[in-house]
N, C-alpha and C. Protein backbone atom coordinates (compact mmCIF):
# COMPACT_ATOMS: atom_id res chain seq x y z
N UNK A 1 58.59 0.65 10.24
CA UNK A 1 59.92 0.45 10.70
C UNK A 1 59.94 -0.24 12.05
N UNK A 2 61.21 -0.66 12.47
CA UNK A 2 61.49 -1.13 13.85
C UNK A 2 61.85 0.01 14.96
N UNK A 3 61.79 -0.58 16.19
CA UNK A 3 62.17 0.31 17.23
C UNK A 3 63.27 0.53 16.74
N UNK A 4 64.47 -0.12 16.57
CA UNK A 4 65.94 -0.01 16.37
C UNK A 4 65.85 1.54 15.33
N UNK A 5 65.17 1.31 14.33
CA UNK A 5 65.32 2.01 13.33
C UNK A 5 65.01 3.43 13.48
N UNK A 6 63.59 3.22 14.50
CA UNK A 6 62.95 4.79 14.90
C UNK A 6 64.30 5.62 15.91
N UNK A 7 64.94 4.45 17.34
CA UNK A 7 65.91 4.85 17.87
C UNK A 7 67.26 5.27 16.93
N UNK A 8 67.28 4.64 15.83
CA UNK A 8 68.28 5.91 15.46
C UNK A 8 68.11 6.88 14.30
N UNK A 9 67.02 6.87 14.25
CA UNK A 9 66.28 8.43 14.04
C UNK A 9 66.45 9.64 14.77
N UNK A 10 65.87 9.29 15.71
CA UNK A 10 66.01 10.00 16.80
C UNK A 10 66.96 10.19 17.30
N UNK A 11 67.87 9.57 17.31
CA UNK A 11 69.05 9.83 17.89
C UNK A 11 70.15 10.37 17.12
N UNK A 12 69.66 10.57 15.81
CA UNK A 12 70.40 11.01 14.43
C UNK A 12 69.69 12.80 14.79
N UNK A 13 68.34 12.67 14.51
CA UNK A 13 67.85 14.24 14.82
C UNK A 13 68.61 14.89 15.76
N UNK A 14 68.53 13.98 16.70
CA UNK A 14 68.87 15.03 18.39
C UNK A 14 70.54 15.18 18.03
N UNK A 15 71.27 14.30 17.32
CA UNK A 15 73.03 15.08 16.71
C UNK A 15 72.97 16.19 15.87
N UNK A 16 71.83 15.95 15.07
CA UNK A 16 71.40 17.64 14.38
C UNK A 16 71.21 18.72 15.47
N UNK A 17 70.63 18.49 16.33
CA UNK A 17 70.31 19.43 17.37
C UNK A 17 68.88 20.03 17.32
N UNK A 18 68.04 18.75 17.02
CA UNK A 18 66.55 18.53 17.19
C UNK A 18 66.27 17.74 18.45
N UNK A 19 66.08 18.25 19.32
CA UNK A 19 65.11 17.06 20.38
C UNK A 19 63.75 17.21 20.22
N UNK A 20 63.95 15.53 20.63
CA UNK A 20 62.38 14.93 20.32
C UNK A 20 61.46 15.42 21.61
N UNK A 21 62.11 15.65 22.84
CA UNK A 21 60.87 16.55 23.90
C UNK A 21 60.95 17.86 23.56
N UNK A 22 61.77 18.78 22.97
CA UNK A 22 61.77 20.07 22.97
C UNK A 22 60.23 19.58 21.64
N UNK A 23 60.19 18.94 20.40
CA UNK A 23 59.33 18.98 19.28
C UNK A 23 57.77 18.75 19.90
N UNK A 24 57.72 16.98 20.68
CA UNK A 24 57.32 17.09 21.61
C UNK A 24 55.96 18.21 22.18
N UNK A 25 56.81 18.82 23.13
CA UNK A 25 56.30 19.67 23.99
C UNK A 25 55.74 20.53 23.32
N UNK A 26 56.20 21.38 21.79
CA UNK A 26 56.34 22.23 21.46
C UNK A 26 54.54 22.29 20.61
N UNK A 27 54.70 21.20 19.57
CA UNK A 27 53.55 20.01 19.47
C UNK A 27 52.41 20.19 20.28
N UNK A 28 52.64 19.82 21.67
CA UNK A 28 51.39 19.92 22.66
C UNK A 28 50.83 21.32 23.23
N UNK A 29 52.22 21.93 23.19
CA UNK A 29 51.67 23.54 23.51
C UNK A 29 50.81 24.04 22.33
N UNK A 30 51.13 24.11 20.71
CA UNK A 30 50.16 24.29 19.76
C UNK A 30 48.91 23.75 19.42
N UNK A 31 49.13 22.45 19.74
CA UNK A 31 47.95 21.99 19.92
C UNK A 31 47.08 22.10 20.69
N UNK A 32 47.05 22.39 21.73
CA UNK A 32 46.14 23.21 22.67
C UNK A 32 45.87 24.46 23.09
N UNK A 33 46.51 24.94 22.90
CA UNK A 33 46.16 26.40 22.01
C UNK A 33 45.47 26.75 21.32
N UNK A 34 45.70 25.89 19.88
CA UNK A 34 44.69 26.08 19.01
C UNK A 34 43.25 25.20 19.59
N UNK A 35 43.01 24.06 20.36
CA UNK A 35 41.81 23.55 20.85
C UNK A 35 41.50 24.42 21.64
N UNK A 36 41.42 25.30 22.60
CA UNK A 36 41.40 26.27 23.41
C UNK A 36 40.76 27.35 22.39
N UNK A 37 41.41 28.18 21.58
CA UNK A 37 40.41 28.70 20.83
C UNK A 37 39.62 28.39 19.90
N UNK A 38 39.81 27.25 19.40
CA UNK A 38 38.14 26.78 18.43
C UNK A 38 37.55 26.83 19.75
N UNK A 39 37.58 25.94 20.59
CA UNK A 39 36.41 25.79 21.78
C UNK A 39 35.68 27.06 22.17
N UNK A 40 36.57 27.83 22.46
CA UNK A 40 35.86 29.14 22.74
C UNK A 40 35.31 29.93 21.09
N UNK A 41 35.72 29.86 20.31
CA UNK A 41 34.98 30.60 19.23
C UNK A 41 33.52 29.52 19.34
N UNK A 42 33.90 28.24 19.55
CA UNK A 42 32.45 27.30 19.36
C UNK A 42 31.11 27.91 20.63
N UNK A 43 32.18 27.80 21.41
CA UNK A 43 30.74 28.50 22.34
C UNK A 43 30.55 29.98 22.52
N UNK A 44 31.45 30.80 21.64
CA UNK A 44 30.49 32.12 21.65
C UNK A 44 29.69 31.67 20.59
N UNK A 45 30.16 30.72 19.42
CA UNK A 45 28.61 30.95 18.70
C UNK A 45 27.23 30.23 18.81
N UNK A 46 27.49 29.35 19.89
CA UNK A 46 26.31 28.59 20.96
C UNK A 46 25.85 29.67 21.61
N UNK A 47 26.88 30.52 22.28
CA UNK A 47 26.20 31.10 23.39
C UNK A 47 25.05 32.25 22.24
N UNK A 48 25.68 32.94 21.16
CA UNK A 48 25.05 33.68 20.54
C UNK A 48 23.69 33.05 19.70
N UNK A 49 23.89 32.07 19.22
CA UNK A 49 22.71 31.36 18.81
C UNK A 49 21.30 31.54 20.04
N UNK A 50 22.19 30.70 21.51
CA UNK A 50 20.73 30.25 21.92
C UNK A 50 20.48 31.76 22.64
N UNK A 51 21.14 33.23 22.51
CA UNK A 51 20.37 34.49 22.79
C UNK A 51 20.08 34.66 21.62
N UNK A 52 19.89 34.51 20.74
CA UNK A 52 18.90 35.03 19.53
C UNK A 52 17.60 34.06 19.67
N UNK A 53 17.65 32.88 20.10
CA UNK A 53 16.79 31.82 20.17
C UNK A 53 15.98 32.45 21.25
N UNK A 54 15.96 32.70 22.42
CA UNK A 54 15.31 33.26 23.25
C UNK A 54 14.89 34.67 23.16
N UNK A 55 15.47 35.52 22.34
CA UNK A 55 14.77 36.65 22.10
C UNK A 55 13.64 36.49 21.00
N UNK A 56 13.54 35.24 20.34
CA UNK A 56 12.19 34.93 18.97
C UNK A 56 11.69 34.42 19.44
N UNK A 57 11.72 33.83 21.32
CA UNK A 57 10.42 33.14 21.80
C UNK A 57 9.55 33.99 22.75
């Protein structure tokens, strides 16, 4: 599509009483959230790996 077309999308949502920063924001808060805990489940199971690794050497 065109800009024109996306702008009145958006501007059709937000008369529904969707805004595009409230979705947005909302978007970036979940999404990092959820990266925030894979990351940390990833390195407890690094961290747990390389103490089993050092207790078999």
């Amino acid at each position: 599509g065109t800009y024109d077309e996306a702008n009145e999308t958006l501007n059709a949502l937000e008369g529904l009483g969707v805004s595009y920063n409230d979705v947005v924001t909302l978007l970036e808060t979940e999404g990092l959230e959820k990266f925030v805990g894979s990351w940390k489940e990833l390195l407890a199971d690094v961290e747990g790996a390389l103490a089993t690794a050092r207790k078999a050497s």
